[in-house]
PDB file of N, CA and C in Angstrom:
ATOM      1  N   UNK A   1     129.838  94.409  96.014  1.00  0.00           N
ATOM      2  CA  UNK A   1     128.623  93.660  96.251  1.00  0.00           C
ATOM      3  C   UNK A   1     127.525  94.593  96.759  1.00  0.00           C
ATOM      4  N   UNK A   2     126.635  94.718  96.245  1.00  0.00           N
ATOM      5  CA  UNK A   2     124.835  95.118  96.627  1.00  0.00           C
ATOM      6  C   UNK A   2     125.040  94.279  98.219  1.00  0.00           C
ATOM      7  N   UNK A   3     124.517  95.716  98.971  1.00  0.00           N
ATOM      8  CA  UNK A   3     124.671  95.134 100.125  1.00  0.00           C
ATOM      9  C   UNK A   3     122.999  95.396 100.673  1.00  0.00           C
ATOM     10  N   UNK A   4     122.111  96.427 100.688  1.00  0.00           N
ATOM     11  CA  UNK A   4     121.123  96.812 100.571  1.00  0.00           C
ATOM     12  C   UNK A   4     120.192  97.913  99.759  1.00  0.00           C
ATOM     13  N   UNK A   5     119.406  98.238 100.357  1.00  0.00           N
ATOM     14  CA  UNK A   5     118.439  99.565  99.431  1.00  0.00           C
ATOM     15  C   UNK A   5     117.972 100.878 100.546  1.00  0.00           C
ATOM     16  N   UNK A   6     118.117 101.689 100.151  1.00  0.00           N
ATOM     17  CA  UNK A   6     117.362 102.673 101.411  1.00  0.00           C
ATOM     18  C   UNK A   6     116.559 103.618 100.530  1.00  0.00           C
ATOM     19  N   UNK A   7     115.307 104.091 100.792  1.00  0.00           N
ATOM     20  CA  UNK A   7     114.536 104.433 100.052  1.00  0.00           C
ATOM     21  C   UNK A   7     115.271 105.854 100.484  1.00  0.00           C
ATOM     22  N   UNK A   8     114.718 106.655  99.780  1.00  0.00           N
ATOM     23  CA  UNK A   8     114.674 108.688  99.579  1.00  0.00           C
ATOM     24  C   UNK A   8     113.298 109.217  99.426  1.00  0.00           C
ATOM     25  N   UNK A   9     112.328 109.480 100.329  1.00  0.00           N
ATOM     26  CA  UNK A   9     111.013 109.715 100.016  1.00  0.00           C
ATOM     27  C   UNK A   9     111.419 111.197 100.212  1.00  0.00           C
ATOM     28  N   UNK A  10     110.050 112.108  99.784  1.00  0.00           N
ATOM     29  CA  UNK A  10     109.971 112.879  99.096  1.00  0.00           C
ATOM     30  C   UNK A  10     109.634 113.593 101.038  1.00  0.00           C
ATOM     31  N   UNK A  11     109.590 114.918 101.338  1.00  0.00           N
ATOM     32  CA  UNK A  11     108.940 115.250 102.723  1.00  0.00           C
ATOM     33  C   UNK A  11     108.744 116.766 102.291  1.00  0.00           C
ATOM     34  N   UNK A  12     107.616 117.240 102.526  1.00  0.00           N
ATOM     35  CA  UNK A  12     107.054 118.790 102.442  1.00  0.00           C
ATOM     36  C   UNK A  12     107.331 119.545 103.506  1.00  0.00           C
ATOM     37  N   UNK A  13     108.029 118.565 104.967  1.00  0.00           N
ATOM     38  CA  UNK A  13     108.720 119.553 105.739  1.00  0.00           C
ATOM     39  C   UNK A  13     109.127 118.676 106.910  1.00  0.00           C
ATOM     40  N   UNK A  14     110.373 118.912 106.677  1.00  0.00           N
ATOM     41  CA  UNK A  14     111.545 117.840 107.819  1.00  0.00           C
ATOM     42  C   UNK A  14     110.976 117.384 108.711  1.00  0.00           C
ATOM     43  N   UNK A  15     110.982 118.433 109.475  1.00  0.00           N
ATOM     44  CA  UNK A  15     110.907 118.672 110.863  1.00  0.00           C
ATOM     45  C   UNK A  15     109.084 117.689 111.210  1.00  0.00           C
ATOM     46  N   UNK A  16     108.845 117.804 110.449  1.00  0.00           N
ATOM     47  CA  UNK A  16     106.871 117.269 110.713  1.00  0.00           C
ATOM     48  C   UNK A  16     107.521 115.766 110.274  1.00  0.00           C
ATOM     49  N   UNK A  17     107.867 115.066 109.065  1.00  0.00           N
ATOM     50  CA  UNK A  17     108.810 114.083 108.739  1.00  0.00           C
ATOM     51  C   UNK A  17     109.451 112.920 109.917  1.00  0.00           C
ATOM     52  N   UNK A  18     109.863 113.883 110.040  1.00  0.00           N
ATOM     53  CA  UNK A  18     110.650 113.677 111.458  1.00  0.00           C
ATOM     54  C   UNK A  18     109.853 112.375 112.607  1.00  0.00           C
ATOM     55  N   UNK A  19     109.247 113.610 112.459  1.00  0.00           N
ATOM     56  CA  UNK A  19     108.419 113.807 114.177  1.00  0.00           C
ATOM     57  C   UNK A  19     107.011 112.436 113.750  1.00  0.00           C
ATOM     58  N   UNK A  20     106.736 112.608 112.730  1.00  0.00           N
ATOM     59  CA  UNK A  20     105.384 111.775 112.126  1.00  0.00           C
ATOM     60  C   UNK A  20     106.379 110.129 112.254  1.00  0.00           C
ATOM     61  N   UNK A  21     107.263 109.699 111.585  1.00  0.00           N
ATOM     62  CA  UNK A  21     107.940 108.848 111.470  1.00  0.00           C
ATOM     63  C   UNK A  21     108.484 108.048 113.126  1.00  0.00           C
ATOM     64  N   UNK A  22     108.701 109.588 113.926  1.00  0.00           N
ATOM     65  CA  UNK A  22     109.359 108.895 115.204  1.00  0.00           C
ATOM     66  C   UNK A  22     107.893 108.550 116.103  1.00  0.00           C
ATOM     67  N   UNK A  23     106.830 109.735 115.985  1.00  0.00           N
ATOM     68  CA  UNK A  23     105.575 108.959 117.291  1.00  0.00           C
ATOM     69  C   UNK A  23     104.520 108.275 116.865  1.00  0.00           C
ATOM     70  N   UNK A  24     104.442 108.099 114.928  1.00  0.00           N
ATOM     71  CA  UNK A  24     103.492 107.474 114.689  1.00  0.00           C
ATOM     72  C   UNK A  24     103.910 105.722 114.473  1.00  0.00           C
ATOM     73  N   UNK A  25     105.456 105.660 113.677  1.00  0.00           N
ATOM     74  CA  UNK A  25     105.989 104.554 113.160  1.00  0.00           C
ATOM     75  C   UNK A  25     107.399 103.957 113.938  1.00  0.00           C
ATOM     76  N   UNK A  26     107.407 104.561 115.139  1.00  0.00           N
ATOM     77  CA  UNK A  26     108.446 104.341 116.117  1.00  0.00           C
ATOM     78  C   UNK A  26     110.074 104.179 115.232  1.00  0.00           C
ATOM     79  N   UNK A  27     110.191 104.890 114.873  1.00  0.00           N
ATOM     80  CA  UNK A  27     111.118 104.959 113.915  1.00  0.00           C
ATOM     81  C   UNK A  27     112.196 105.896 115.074  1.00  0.00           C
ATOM     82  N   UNK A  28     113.848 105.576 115.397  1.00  0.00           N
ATOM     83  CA  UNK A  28     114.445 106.631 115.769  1.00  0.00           C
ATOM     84  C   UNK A  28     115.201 107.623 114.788  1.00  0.00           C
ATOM     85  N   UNK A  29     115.671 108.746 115.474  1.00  0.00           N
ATOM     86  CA  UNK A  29     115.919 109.786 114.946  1.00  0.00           C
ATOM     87  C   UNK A  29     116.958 109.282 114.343  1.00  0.00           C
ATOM     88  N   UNK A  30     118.303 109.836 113.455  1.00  0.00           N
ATOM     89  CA  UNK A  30     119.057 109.542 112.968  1.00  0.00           C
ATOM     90  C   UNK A  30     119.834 110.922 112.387  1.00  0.00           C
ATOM     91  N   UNK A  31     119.148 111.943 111.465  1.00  0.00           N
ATOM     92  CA  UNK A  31     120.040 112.900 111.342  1.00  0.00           C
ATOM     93  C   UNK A  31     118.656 113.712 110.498  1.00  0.00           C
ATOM     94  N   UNK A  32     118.884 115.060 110.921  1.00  0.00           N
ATOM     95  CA  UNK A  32     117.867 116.091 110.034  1.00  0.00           C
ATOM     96  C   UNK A  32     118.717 117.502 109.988  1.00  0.00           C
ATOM     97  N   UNK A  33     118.365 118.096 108.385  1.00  0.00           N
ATOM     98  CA  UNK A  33     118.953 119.068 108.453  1.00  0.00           C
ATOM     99  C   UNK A  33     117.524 119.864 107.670  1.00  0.00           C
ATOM    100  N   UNK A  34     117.422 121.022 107.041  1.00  0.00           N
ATOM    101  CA  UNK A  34     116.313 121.664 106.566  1.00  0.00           C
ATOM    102  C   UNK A  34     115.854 120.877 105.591  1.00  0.00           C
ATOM    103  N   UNK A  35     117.271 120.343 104.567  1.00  0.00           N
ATOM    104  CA  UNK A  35     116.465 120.006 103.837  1.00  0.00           C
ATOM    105  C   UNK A  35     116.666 117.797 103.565  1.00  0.00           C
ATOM    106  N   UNK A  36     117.031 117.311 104.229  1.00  0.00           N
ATOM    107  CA  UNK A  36     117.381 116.130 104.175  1.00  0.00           C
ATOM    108  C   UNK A  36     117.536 115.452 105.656  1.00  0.00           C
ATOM    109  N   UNK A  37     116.399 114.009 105.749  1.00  0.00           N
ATOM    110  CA  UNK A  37     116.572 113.495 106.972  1.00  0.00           C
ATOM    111  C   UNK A  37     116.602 111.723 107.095  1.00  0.00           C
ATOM    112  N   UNK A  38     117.050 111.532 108.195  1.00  0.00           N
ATOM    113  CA  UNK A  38     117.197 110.049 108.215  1.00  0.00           C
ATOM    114  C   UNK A  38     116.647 109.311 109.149  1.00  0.00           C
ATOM    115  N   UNK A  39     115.385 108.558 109.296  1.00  0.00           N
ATOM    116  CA  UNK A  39     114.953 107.556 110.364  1.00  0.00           C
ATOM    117  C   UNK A  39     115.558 106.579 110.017  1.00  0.00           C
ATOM    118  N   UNK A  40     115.431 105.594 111.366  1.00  0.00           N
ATOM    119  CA  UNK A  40     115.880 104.558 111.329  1.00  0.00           C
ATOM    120  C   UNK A  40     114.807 103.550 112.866  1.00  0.00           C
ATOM    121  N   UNK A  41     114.767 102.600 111.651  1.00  0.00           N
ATOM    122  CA  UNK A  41     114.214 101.458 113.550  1.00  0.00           C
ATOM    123  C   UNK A  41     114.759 100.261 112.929  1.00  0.00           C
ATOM    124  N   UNK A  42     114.819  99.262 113.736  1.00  0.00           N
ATOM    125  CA  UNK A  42     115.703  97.794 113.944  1.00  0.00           C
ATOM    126  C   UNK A  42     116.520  98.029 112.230  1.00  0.00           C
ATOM    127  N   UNK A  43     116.527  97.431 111.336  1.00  0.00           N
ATOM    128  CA  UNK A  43     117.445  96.943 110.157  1.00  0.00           C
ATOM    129  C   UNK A  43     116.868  98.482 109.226  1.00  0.00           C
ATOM    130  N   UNK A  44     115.910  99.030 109.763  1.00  0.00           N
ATOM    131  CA  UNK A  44     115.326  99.173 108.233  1.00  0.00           C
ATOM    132  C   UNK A  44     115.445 101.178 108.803  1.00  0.00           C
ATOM    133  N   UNK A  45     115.956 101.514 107.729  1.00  0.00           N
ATOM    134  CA  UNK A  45     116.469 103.076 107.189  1.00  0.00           C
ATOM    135  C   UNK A  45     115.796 103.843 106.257  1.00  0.00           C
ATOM    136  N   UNK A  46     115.321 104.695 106.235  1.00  0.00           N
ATOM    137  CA  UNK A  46     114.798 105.763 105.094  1.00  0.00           C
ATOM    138  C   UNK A  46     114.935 107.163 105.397  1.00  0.00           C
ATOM    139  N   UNK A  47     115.469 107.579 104.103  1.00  0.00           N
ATOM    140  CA  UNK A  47     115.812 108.819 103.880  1.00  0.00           C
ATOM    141  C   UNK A  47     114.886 109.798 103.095  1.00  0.00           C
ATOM    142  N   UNK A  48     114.688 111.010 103.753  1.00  0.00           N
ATOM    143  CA  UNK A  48     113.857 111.885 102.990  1.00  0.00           C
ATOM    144  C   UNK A  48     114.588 113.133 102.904  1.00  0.00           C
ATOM    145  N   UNK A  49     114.175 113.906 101.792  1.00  0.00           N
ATOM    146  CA  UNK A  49     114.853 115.047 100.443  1.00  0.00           C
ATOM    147  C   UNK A  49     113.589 116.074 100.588  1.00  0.00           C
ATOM    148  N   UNK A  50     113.995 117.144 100.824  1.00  0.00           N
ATOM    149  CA  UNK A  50     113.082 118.369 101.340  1.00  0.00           C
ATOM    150  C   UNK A  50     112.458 118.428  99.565  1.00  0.00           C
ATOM    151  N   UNK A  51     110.729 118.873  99.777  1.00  0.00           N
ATOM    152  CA  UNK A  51     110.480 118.638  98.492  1.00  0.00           C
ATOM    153  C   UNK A  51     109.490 119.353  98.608  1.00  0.00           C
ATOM    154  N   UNK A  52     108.317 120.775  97.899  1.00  0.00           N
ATOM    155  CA  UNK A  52     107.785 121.091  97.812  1.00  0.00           C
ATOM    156  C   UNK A  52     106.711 121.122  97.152  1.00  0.00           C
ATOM    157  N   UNK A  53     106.517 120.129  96.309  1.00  0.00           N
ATOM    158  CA  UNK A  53     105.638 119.408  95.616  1.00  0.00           C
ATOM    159  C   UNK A  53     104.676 117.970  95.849  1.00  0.00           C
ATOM    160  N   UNK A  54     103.717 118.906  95.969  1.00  0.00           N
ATOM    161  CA  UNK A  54     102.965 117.386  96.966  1.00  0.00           C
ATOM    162  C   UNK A  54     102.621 116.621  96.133  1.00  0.00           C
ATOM    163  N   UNK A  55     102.361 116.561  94.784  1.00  0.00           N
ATOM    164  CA  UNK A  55     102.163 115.851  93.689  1.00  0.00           C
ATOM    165  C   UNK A  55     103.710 113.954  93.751  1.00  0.00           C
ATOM    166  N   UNK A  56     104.551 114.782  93.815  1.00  0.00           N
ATOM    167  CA  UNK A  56     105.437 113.683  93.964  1.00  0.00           C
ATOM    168  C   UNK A  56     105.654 112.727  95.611  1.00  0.00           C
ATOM    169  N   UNK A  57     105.381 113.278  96.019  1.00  0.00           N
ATOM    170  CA  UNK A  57     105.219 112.750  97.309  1.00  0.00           C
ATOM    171  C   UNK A  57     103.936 111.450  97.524  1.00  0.00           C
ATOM    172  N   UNK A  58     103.047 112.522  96.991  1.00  0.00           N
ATOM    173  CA  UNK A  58     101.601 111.101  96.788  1.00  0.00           C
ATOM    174  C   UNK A  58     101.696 110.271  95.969  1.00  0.00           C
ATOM    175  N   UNK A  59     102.443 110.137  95.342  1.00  0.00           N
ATOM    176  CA  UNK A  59     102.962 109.211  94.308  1.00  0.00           C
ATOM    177  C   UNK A  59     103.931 108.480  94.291  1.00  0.00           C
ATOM    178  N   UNK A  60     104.542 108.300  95.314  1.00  0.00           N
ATOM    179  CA  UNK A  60     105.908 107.475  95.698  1.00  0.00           C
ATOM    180  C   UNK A  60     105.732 106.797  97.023  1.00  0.00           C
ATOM    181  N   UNK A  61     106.143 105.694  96.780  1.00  0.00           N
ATOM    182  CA  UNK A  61     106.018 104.195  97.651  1.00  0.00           C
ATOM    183  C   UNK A  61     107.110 103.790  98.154  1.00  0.00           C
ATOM    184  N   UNK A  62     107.324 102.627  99.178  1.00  0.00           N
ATOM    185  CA  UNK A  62     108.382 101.974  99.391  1.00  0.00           C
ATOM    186  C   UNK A  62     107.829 100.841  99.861  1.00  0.00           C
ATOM    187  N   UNK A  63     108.752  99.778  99.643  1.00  0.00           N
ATOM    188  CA  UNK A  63     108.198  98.404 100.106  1.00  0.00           C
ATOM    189  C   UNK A  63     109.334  98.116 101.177  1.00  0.00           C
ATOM    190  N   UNK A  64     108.806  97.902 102.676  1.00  0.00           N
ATOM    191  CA  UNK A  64     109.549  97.145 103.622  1.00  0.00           C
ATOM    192  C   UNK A  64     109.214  95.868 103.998  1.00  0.00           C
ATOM    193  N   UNK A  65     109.774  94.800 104.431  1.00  0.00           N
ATOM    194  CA  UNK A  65     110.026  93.960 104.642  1.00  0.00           C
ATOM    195  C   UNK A  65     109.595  93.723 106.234  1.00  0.00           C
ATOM    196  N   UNK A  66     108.993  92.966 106.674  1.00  0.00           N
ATOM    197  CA  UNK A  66     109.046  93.183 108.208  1.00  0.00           C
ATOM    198  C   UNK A  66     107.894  91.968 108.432  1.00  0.00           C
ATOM    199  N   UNK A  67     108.088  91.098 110.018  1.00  0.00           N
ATOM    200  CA  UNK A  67     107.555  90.222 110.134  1.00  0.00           C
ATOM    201  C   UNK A  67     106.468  90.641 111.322  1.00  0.00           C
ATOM    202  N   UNK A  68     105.638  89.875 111.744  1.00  0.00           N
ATOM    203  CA  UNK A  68     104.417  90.580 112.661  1.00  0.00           C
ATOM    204  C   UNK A  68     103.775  91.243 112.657  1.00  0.00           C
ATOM    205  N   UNK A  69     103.260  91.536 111.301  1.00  0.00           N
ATOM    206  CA  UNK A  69     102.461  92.522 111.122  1.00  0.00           C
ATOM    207  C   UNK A  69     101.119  92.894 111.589  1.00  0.00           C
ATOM    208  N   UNK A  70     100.824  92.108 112.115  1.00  0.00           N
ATOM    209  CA  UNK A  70      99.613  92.116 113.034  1.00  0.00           C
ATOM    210  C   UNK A  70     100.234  92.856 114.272  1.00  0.00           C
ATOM    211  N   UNK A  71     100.880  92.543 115.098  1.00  0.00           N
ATOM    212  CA  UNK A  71     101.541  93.554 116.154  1.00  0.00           C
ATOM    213  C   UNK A  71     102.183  95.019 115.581  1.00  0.00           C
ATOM    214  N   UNK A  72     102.765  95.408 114.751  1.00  0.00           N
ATOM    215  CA  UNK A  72     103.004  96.706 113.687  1.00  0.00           C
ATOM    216  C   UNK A  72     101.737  97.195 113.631  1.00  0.00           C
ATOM    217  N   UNK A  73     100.643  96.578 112.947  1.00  0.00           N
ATOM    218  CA  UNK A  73      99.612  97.109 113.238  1.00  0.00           C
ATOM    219  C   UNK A  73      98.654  97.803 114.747  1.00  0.00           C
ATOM    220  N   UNK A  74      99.187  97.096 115.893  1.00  0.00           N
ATOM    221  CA  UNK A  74      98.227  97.320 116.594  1.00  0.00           C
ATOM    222  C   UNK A  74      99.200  98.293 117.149  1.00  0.00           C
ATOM    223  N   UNK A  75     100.725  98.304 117.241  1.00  0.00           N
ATOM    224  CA  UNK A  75     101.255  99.181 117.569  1.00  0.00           C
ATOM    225  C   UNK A  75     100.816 101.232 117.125  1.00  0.00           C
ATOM    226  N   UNK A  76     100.937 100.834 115.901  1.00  0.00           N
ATOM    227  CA  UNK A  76     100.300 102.068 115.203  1.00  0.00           C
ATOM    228  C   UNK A  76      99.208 102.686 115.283  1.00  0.00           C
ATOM    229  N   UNK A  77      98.490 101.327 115.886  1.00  0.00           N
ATOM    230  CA  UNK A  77      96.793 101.712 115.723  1.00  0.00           C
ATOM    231  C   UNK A  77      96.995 102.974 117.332  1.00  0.00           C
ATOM    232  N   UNK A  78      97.405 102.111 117.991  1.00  0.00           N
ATOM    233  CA  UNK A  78      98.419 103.026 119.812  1.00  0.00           C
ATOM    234  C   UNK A  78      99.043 104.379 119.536  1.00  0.00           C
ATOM    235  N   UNK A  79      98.967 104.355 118.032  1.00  0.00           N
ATOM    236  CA  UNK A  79     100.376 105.379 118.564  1.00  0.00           C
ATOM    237  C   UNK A  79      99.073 106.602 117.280  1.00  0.00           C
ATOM    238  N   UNK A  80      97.941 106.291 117.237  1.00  0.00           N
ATOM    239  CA  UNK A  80      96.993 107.460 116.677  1.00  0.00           C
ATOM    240  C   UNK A  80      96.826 106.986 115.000  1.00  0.00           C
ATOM    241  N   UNK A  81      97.327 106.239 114.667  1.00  0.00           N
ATOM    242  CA  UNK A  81      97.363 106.170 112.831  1.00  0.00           C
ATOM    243  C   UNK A  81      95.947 104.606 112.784  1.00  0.00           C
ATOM    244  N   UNK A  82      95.313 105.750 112.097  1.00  0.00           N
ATOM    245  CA  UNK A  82      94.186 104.934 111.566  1.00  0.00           C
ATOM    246  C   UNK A  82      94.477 104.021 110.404  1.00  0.00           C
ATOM    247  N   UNK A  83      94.277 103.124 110.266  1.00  0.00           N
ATOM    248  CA  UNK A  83      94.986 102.490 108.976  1.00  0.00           C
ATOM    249  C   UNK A  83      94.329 100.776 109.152  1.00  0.00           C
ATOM    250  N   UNK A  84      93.910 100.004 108.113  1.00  0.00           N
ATOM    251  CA  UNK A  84      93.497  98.743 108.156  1.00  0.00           C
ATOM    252  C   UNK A  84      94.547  97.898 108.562  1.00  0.00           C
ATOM    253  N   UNK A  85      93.921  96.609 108.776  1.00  0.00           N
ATOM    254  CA  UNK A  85      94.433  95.367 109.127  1.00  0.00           C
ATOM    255  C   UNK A  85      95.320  94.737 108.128  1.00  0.00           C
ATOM    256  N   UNK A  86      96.168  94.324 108.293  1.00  0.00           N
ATOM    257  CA  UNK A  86      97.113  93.504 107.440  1.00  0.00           C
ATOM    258  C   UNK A  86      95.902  93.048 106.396  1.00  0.00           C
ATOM    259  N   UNK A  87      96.515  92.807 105.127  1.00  0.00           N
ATOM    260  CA  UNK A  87      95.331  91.742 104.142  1.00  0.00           C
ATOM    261  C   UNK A  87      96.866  90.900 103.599  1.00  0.00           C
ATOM    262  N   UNK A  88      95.918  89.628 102.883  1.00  0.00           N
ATOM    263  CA  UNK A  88      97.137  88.677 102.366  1.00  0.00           C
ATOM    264  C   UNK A  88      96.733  88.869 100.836  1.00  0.00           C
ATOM    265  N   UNK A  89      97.967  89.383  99.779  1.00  0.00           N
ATOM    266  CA  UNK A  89      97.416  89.319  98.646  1.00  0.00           C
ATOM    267  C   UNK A  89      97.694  88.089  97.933  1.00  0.00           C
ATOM    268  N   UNK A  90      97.601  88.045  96.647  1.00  0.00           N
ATOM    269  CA  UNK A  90      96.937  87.419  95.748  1.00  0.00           C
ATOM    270  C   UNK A  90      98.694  86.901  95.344  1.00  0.00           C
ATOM    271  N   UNK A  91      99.430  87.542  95.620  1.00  0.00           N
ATOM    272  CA  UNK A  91     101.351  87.083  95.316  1.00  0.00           C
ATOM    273  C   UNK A  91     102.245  86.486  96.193  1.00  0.00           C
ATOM    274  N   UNK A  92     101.058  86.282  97.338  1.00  0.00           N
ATOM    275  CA  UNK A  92     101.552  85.327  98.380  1.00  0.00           C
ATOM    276  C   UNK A  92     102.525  85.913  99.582  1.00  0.00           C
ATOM    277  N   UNK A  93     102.016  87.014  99.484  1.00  0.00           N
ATOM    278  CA  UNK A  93     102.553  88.372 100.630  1.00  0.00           C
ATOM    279  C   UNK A  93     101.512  88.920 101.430  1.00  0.00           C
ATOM    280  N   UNK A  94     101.253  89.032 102.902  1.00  0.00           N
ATOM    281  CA  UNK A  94     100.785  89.902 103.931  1.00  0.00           C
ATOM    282  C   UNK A  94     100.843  90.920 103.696  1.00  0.00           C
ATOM    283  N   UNK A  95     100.368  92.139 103.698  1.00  0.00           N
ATOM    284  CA  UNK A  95     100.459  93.237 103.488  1.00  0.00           C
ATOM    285  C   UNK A  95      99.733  94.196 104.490  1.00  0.00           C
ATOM    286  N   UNK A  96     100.623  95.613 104.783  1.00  0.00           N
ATOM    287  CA  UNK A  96      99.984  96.634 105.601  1.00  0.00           C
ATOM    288  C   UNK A  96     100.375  97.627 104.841  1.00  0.00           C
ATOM    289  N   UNK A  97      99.557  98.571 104.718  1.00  0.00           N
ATOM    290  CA  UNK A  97      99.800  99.716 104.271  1.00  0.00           C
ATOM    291  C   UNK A  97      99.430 101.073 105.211  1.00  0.00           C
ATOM    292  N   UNK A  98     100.132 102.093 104.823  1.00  0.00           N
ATOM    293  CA  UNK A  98     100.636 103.457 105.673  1.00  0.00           C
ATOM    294  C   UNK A  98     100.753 104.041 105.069  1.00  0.00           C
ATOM    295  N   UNK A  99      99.887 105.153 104.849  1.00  0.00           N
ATOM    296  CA  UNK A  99     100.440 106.765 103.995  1.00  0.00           C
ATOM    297  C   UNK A  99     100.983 107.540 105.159  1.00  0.00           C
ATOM    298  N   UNK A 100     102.275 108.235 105.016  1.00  0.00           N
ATOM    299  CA  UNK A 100     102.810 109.064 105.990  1.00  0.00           C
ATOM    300  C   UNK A 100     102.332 110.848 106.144  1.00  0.00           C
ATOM    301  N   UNK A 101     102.740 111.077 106.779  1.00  0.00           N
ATOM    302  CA  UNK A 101     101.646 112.433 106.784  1.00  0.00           C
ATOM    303  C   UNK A 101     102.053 113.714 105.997  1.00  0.00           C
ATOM    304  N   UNK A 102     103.130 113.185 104.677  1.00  0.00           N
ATOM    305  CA  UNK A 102     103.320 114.092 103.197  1.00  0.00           C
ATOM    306  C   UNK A 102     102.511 113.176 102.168  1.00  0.00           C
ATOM    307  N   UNK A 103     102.116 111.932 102.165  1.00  0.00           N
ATOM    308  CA  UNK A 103     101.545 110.929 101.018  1.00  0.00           C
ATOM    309  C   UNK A 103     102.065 110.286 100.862  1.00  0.00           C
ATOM    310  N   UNK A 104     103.446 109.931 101.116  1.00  0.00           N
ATOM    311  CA  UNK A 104     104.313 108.602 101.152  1.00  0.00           C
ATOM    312  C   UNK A 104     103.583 107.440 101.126  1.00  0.00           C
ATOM    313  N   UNK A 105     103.627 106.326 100.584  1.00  0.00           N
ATOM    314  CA  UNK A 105     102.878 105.095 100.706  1.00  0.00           C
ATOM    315  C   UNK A 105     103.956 103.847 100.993  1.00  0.00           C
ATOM    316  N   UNK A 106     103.869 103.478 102.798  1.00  0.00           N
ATOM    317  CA  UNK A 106     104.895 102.674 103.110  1.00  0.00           C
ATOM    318  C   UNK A 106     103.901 101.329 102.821  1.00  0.00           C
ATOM    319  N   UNK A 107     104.304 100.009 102.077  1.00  0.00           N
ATOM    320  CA  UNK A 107     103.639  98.955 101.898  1.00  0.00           C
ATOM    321  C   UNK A 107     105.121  98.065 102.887  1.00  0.00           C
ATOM    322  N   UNK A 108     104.295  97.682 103.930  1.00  0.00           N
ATOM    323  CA  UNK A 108     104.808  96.468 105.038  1.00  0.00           C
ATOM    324  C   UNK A 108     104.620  95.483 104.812  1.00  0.00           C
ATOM    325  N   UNK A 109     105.576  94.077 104.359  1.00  0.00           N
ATOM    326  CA  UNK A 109     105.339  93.368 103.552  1.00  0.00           C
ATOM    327  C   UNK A 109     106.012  92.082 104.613  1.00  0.00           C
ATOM    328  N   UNK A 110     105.076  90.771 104.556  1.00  0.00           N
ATOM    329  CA  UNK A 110     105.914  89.572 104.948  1.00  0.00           C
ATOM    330  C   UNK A 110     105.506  88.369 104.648  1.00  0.00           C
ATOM    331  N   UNK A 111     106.086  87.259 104.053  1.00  0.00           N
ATOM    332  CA  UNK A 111     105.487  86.482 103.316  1.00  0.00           C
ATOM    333  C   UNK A 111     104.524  86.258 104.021  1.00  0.00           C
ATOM    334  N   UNK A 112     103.335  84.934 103.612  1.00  0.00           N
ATOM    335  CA  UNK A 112     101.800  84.932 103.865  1.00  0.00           C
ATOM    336  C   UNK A 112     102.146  83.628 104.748  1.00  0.00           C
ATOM    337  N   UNK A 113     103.295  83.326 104.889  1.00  0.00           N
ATOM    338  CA  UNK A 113     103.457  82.130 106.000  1.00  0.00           C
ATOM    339  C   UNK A 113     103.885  82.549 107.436  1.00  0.00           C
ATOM    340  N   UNK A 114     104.367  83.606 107.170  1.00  0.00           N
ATOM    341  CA  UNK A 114     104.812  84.175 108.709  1.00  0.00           C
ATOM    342  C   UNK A 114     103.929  84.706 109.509  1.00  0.00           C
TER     343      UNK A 114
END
């Protein structure tokens, strides 16, 4: 049985990865080696693959799931990351968005009723 998904984003250097994920997106540590690392906060996990190409990095997304996004937001806004206000789109989803500091594009997602 499909039990979940964990993304593999792309990172131009662990150690910054790391560190961007744990004081900007309160994410805890989990495991880093040169070239492969693992955050983690409440349910939700992502893995990044040492990658030297910034082309693929700005070009790869992940969609999380997460409720309160208005508090996520203001948390972040605290923790230095400039970034807009939740918007509600047009598919009946809340939405926040986050580029991480390789181009990653995290889209924070919770239905438009929560």
């Amino acid at each position: 049985m499909i039990q979940s998904t964990i993304p593999v984003l792309a990172s131009l250097n662990i150690k910054e990865t790391v560190e961007f994920y744990e004081q900007k997106l309160g994410f805890r540590f989990g495991y880093a080696d040169e070239n492969y690392a693992i955050c983690k906060r409440d349910d939700c996990e992502i893995h990044f693959w040492f990658c030297d190409d910034k082309h693929i990095a700005k070009n790869t997304s992940c969609y999380v799931r997460a409720d309160n996004l208005e508090a996520l937001h203001d948390e972040f806004t605290k923790n230095g990351l400039q970034t807009k206000p939740p918007v509600l789109r047009e598919w009946g989803m809340k939405e926040l968005y986050v580029v991480d500091s390789h181009g990653n594009l995290l889209k924070f997602g919770a239905e438009a009723s929560i």
